[in-house]
Protein backbone atom coordinates (compact mmCIF):
# COMPACT_ATOMS: atom_id res chain seq x y z
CA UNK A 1 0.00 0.00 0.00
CA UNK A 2 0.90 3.02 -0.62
CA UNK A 3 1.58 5.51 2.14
CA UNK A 4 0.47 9.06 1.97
CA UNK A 5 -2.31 10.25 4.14
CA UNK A 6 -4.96 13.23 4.51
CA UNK A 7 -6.54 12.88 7.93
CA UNK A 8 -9.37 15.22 8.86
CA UNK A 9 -10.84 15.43 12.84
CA UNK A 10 -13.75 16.96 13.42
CA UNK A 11 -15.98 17.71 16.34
CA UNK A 12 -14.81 17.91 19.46
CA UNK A 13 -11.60 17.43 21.66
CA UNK A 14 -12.74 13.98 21.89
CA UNK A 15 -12.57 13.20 18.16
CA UNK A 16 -9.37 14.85 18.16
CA UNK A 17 -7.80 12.10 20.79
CA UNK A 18 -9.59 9.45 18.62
CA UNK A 19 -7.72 10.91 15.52
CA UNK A 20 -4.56 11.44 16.80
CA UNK A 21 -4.65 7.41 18.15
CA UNK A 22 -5.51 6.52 14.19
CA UNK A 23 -2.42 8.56 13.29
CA UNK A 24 -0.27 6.49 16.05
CA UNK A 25 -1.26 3.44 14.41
CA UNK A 26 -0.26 5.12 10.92
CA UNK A 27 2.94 6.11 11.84
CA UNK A 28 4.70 4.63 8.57
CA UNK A 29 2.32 7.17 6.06
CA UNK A 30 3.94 10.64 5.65
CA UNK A 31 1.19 13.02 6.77
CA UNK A 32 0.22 15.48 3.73
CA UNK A 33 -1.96 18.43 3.69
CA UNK A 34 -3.06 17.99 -0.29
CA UNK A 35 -5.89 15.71 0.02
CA UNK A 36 -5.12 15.33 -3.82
CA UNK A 37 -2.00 13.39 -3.12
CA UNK A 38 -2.96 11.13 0.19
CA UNK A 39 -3.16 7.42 -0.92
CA UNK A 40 -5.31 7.30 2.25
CA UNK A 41 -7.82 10.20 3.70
CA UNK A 42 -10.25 9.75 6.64
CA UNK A 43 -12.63 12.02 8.10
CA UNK A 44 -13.65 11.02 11.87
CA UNK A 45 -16.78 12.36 12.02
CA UNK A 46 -18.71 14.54 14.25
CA UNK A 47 -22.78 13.46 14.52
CA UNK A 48 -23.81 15.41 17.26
CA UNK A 49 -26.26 18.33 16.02
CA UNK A 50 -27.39 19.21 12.46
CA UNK A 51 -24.68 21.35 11.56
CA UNK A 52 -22.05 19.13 12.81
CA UNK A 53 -23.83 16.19 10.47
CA UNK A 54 -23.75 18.42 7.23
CA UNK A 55 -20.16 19.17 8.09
CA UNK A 56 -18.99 16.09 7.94
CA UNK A 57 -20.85 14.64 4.93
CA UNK A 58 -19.86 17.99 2.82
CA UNK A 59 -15.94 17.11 4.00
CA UNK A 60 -16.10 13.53 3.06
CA UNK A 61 -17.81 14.75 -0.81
CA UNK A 62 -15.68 17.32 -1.40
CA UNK A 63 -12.74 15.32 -0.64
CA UNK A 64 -13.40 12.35 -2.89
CA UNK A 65 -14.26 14.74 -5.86
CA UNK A 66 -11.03 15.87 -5.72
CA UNK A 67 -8.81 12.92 -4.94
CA UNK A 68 -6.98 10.14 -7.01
CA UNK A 69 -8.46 7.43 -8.33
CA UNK A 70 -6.67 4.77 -6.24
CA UNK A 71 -7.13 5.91 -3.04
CA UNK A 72 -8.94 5.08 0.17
CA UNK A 73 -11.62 7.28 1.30
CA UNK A 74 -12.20 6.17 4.93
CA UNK A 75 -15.45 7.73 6.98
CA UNK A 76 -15.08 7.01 10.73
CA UNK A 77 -16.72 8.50 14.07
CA UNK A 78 -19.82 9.66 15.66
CA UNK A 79 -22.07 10.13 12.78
CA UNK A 80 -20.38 7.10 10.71
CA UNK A 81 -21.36 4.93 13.91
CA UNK A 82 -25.02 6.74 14.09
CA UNK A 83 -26.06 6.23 10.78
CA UNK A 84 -23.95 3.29 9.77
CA UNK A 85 -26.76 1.51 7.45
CA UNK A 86 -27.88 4.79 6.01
CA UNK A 87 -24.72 6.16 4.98
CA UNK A 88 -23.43 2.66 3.72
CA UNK A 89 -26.15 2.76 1.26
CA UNK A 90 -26.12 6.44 0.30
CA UNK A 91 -22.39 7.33 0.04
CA UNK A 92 -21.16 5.11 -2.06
CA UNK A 93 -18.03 7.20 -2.58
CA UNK A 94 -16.78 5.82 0.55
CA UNK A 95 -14.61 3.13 0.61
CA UNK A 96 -14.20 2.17 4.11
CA UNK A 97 -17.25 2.73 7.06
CA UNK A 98 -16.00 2.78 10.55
CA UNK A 99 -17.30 3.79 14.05
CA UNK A 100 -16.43 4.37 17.52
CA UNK A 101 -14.99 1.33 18.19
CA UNK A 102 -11.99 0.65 15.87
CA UNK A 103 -9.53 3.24 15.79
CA UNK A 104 -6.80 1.10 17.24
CA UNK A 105 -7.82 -1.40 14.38
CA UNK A 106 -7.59 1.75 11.76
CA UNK A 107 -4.70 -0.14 9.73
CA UNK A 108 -6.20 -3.56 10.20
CA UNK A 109 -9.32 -1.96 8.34
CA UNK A 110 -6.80 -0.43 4.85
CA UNK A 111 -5.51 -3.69 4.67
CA UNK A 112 -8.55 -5.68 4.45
CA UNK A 113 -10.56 -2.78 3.19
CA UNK A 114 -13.42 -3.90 4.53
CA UNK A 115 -15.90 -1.88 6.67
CA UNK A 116 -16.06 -2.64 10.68
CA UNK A 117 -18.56 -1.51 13.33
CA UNK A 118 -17.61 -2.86 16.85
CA UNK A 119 -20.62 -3.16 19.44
CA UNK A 120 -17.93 -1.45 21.90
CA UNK A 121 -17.06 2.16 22.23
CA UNK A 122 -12.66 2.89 21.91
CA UNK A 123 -11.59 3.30 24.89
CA UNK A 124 -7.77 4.25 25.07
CA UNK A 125 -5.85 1.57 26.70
CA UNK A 126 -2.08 1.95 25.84
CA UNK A 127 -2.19 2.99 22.43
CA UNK A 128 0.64 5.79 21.01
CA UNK A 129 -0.82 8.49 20.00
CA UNK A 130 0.72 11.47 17.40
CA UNK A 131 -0.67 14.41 19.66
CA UNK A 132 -1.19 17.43 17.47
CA UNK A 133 -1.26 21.04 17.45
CA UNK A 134 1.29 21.15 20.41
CA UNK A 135 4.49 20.13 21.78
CA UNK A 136 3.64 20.67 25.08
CA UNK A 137 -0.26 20.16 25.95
CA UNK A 138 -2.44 16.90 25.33
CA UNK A 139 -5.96 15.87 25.67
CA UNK A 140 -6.49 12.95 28.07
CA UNK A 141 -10.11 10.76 27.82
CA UNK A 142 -11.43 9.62 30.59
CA UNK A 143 -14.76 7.90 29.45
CA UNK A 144 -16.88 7.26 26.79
CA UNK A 145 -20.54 7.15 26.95
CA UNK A 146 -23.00 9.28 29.16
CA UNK A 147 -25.49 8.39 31.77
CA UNK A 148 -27.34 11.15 31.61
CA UNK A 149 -30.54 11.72 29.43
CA UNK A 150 -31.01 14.91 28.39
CA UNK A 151 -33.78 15.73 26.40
CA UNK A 152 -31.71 16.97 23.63
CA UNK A 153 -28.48 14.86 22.96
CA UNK A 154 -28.57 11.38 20.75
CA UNK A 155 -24.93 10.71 22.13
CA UNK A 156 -26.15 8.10 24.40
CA UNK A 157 -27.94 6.21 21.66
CA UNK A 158 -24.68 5.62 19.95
CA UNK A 159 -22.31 6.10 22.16
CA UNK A 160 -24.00 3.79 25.11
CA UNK A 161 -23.95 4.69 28.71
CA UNK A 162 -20.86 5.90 30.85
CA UNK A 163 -17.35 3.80 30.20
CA UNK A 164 -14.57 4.63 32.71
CA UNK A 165 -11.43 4.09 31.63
CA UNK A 166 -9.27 3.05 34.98
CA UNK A 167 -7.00 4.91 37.08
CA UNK A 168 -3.57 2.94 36.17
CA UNK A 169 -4.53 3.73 32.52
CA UNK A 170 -4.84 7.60 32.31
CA UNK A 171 -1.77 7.89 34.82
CA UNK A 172 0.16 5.63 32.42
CA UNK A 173 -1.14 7.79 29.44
CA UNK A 174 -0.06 10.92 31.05
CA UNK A 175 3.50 9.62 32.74
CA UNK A 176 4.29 8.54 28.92
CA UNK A 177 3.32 11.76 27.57
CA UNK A 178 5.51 13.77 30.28
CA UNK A 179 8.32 11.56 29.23
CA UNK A 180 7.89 12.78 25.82
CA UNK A 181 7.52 16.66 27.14
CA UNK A 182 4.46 17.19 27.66
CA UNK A 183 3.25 18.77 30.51
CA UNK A 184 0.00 20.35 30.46
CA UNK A 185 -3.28 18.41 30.41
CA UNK A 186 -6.78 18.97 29.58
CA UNK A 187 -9.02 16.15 31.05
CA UNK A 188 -12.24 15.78 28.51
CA UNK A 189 -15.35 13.02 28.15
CA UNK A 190 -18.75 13.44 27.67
CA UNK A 191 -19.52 14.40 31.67
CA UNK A 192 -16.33 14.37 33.44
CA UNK A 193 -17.98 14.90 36.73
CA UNK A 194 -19.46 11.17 36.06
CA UNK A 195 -16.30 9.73 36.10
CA UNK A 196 -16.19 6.24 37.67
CA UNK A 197 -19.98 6.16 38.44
CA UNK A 198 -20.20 3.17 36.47
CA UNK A 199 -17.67 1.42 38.89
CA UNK A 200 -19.18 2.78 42.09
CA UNK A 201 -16.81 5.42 42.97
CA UNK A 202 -18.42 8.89 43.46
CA UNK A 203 -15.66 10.78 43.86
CA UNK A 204 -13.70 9.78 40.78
CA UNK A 205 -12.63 13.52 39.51
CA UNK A 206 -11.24 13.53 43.39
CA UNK A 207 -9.21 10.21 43.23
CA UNK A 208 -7.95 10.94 39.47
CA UNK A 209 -6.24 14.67 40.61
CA UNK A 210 -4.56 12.86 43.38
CA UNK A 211 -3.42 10.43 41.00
CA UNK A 212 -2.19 13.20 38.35
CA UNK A 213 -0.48 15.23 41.17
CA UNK A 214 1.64 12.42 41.52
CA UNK A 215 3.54 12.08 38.72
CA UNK A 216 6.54 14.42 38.32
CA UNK A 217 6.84 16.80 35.32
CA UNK A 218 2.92 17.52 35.31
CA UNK A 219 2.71 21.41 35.66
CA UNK A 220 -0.80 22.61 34.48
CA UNK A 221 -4.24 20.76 34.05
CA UNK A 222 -7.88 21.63 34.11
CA UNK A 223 -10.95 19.48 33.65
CA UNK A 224 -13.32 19.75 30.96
CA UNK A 225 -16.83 19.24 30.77
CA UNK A 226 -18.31 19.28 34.19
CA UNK A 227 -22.36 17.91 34.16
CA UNK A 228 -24.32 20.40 37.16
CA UNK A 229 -26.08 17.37 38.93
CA UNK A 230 -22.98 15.21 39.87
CA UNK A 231 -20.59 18.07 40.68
CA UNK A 232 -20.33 18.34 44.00
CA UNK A 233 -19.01 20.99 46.24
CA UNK A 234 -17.07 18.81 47.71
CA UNK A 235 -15.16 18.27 44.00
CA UNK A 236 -14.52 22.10 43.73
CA UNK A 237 -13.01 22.60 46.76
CA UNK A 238 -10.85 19.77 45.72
CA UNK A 239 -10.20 21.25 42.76
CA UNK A 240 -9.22 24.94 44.30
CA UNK A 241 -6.93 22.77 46.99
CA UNK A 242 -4.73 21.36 44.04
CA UNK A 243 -1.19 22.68 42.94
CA UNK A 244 -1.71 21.18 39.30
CA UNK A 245 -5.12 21.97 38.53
CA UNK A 246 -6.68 25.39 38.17
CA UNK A 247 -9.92 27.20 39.18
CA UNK A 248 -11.20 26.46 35.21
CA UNK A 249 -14.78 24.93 35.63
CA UNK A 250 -16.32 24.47 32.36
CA UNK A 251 -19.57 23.71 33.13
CA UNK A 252 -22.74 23.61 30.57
CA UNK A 253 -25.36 24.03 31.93
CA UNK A 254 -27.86 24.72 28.74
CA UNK A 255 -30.76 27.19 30.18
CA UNK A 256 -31.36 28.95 33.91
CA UNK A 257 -35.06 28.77 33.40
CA UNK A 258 -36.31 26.63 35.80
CA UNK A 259 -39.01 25.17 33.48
CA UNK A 260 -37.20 24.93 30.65
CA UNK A 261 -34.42 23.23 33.03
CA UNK A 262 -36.77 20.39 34.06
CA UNK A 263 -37.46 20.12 30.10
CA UNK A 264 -34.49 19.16 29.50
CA UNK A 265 -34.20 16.85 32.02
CA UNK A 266 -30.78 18.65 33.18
CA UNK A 267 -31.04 17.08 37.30
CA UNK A 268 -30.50 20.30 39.02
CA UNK A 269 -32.90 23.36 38.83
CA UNK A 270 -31.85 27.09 38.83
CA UNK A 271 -31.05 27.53 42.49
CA UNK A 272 -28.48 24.53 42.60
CA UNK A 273 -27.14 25.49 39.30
CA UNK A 274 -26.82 28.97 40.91
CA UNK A 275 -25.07 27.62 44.01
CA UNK A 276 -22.50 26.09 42.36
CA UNK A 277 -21.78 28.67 39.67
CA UNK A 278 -21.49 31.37 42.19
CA UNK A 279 -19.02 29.32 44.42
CA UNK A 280 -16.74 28.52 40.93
CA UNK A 281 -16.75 32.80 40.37
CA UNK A 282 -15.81 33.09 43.61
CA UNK A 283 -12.85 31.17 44.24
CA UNK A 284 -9.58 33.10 43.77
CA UNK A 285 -8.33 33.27 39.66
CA UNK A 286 -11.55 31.41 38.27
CA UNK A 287 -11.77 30.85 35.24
CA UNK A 288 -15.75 29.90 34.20
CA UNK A 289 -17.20 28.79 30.75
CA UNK A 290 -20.64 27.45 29.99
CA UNK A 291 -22.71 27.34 27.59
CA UNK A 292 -26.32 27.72 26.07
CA UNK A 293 -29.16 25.55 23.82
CA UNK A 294 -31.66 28.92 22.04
CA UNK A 295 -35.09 27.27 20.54
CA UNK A 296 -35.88 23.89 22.72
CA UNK A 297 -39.24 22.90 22.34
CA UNK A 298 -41.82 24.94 24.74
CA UNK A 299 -39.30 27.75 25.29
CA UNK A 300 -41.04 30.96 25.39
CA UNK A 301 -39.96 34.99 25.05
CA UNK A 302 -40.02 35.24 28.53
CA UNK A 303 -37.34 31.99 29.36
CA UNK A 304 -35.27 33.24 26.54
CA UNK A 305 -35.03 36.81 28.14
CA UNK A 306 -34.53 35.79 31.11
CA UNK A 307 -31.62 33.41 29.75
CA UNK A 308 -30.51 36.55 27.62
CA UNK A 309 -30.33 38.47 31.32
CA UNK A 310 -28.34 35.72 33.39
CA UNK A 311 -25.78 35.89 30.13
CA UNK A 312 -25.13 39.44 30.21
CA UNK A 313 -24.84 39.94 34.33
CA UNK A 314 -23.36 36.91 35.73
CA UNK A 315 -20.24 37.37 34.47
CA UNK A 316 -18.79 34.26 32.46
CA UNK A 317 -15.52 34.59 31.09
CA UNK A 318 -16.54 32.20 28.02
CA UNK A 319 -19.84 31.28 26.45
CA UNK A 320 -20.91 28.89 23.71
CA UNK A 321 -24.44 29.41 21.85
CA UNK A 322 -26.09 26.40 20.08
CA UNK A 323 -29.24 26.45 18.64
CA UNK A 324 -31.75 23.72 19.32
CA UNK A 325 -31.06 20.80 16.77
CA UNK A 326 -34.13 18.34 16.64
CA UNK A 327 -32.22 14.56 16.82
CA UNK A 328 -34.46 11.88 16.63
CA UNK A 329 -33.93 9.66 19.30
CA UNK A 330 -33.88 12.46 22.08
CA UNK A 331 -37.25 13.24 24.17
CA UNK A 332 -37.36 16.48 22.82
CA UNK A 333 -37.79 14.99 19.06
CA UNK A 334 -41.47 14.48 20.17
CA UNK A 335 -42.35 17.27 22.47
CA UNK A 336 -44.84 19.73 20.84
CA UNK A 337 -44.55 23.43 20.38
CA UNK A 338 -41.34 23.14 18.52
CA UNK A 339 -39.87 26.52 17.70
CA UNK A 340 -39.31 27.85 14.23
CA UNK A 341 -36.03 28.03 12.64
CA UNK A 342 -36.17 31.55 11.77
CA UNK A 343 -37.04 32.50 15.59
CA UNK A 344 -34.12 29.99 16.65
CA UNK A 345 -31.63 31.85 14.37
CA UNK A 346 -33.10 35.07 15.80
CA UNK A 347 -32.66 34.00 19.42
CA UNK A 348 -28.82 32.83 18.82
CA UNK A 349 -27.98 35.97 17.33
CA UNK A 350 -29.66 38.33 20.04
CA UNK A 351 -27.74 35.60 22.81
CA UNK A 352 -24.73 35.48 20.60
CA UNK A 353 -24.44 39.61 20.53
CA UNK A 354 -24.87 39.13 24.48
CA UNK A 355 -21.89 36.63 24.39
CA UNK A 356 -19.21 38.93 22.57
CA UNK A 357 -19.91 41.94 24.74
CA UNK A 358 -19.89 39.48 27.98
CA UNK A 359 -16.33 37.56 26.82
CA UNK A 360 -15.01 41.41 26.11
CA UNK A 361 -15.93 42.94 29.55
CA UNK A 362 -14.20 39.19 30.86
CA UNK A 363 -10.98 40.46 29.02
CA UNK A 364 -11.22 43.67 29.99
CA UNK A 365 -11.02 43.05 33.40
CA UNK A 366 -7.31 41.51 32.53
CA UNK A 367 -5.72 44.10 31.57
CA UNK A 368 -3.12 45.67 34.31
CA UNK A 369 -2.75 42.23 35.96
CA UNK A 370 0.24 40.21 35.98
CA UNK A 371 -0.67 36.72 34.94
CA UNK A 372 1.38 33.46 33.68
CA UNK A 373 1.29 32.83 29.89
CA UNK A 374 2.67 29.86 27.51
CA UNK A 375 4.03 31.38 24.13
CA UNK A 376 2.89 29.26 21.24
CA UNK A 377 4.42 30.79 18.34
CA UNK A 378 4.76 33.45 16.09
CA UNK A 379 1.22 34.98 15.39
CA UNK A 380 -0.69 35.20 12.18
CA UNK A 381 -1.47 39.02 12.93
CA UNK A 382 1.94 40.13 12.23
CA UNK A 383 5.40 38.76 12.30
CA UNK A 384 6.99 40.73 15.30
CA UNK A 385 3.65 39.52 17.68
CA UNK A 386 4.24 36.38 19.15
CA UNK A 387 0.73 34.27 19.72
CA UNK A 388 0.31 33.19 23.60
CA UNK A 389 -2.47 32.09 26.15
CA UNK A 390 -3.44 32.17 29.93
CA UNK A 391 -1.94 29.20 31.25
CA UNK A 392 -5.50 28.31 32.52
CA UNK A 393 -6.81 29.18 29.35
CA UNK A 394 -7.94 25.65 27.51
CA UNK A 395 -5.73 25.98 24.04
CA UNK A 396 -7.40 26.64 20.89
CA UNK A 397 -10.93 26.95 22.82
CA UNK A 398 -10.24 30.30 25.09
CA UNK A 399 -8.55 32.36 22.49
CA UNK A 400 -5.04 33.56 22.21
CA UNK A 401 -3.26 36.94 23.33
CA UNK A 402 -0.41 38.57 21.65
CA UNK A 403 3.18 39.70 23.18
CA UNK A 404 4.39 42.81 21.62
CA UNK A 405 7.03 43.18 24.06
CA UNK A 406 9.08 41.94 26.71
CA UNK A 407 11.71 43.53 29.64
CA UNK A 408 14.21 40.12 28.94
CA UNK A 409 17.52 40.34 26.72
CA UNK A 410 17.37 36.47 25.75
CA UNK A 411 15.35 34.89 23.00
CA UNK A 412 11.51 34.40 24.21
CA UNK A 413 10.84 30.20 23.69
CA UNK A 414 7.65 28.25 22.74
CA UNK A 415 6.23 26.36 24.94
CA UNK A 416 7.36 27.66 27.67
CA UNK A 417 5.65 29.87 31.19
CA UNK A 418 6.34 33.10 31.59
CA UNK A 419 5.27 35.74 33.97
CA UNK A 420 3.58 38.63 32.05
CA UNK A 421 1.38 41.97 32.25
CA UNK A 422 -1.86 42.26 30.08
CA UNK A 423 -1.01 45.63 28.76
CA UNK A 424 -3.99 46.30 26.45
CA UNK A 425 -7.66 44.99 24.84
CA UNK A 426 -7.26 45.50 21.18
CA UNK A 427 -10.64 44.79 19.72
CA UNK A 428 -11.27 41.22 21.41
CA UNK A 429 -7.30 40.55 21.60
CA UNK A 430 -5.28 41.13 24.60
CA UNK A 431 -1.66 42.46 24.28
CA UNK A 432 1.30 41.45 26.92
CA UNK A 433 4.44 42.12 27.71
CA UNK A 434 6.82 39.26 29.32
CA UNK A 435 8.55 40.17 32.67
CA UNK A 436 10.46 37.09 33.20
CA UNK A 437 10.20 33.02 32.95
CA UNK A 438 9.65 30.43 35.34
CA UNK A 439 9.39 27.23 35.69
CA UNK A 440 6.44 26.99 38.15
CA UNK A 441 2.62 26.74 37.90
């Protein structure tokens, strides 16, 4: 076989760890970014709303209208594993139909080029990975699967419930990694506050920091993903008690309408989502991102607006907007009183409006404080800014800053902490100059 590939992840961080374990077990094909050359290209899918879906199915045509005729066009992931007798049938184009289940089998599948669905969800176990986009920060997994059942999200109908992966397994992961240079982690799955419920053990998040603290050469990590209902506040104290990870809570909690709440079947009502929001914003050097569903079934003017007001006042320092995708599968597929799409697309751009002046006033409130950064390269603004983040920033999901200046003689590195002062809000970008380096959290 011949051995150039075109690999293509999308979705979320998830798919990414997924992709990057296909490329481990591809290491002998030389990685190309012409599509039109690849003797190989995959697309791991994303299958999660509507938009994601048309995504992927536009990638995977566009790329095999423009690629050679004796290639291998592969189709893996989350809507590949949802739709797997549909798409079989209908895209014909593809060669190869894969799920959630076989990435570690990814060049078992080109050799026999035959199409696999496993009934079990991947669950990393000491496969290599090629971990991209940095040379210093990783994604770890912890699970697969979800127990909850929220009104709107298919993912348990293909992903199944709530899959731990153990202990010994993620601290492996992460000791390899460190050996390799890495040193700052991002823990992600589909409710990392879940984590070991399926094996009994309700403080998981609690047991896996203590595990993570251990291992030396670990500087910087933050959890991903937090569900409202099985965070405790037990697990946030925890949390602002460790060395290693920060005060970042990423917690999405949908809606603050009680009503609406109870819709979709989210566990906790306003008051306990309130509780533990205003505990995360006030714990010293917080960082706090959630996010927001516009146009569920039954949601009137007056939950909207009072979603629109919670946005704007409770201060967030980062805010997603999706509109309401209708999944078959999901409770709210049948409710009545479904919303129009041209009052959804109304809603997300009123909320979305709301977001950009809320993430602004969050950066504004930087600027003048002296902060720790990680320099990631030269920036695409301009050649003499140099593109950098918070250290408890999550990469490519906060946003970057830019250093226009620093007060050392010696050569600034990548990948590396420095101490710095937020100088200036430029639009939504904040400027920095770098004080000095050091090799602490």
């Amino acid at each position: 076989m011949s051995n150039k590939l075109h690999i293509v992840s999308l979705g979320c961080t998830k798919n990414l760890v997924d992709t990057e374990v296909m490329m481990g077990k591809l290491k002998n094909f030389e990685l190309t970014d012409n599509s039109e050359e690849a003797d190989v290209i995959i697309v791991n899918t994303c299958g999660f709303i509507d938009a994601a879906k048309e995504e992927s199915i536009n990638t995977v045509l566009s790329l095999h209208e423009a690629r050679k005729d004796d290639s291998l066009l592969v189709m893996a992931g989350c809507l590949s594993e949802r739709y797997k007798d549909d798409l079989m049938e209908q895209i014909p184009e593809v060669d190869i139909f894969t799920g959630v289940g076989d990435y570690d089998k990814i060049d078992e599948l080109l050799i026999e080029k035959k199409s696999r669905f496993s009934e079990e969800v991947y669950l990393i176990d000491g496969a290599e990975r090629v971990v991209t986009g940095s040379s210093y920060h990783a994604y770890i997994k912890l699970s697969e699967g979800c127990n909850q059942t929220c009104s709107f999200c298919a993912i348990p109908s293909f992903k199944g419930k709530l899959n731990s992966r153990n202990l010994d397994s993620i601290a492996k992961e992460v000791e390899g990694l460190v050996a390799r240079g890495y040193w700052d982690f991002s823990f992600v799955s589909q409710d990392s506050s879940s984590y070991l419920r399926d094996q009994n053990v309700k403080d998981g998040l609690t047991l896996l920091m203590q595990r993570i603290e251990l291992i030396e050469g670990v500087k910087s990590a933050r959890i991903l993903y937090l569900y409202p209902s099985t965070t405790s506040m037990t697990l946030l104290q925890n949390i602002a008690k460790s060395k290693i990870f920060h005060n970042y809570f990423d917690m999405p909690i949908q809606h603050i309408n009680d009503d609406m709440l109870r819709l979709m079947k989210r566990g906790f009502g306003k008051e306990k989502t309130l509780e533990l929001l205003n505990y995360m914003r006030s714990l010293p050097n917080s960082f706090v991102r959630t996010s927001f569903i516009v146009g569920h079934p039954n949601e009137t003017e007056a939950m909207f607006d009072e979603m629109c007001d919670f946005a704007a006042t409770f201060g967030f320092d980062r805010i997603n907007v999706f509109a309401y995708s209708d999944e078959e599968t999901t409770s709210a597929y049948d409710m009545d009183e479904k919303i129009s799409a041209d009052i959804i697309a109304k809603r997300a751009q009123i909320l979305g409006d709301i977001v950009s002046q809320s993430t602004k006033m969050s950066l504004a409130k930087e600027v003048g404080q002296t902060t720790q950064i990680v320099i990631d390269g030269e920036s695409e603004e301009h050649e003499y800014l140099l593109s950098a983040r918070k250290l408890i920033w999550a990469p490519e999901i906060d946003g970057e800053l830019y250093v226009n200046d620093r007060t050392l003689d010696e050569d600034l590195e990548f990948g590396k902490i420095y101490n710095a002062k937020i100088t200036e809000l430029v639009g939504d970008i904040l400027t920095a100059t770098v004080d000095n380096a050091t090799t602490s959290k």
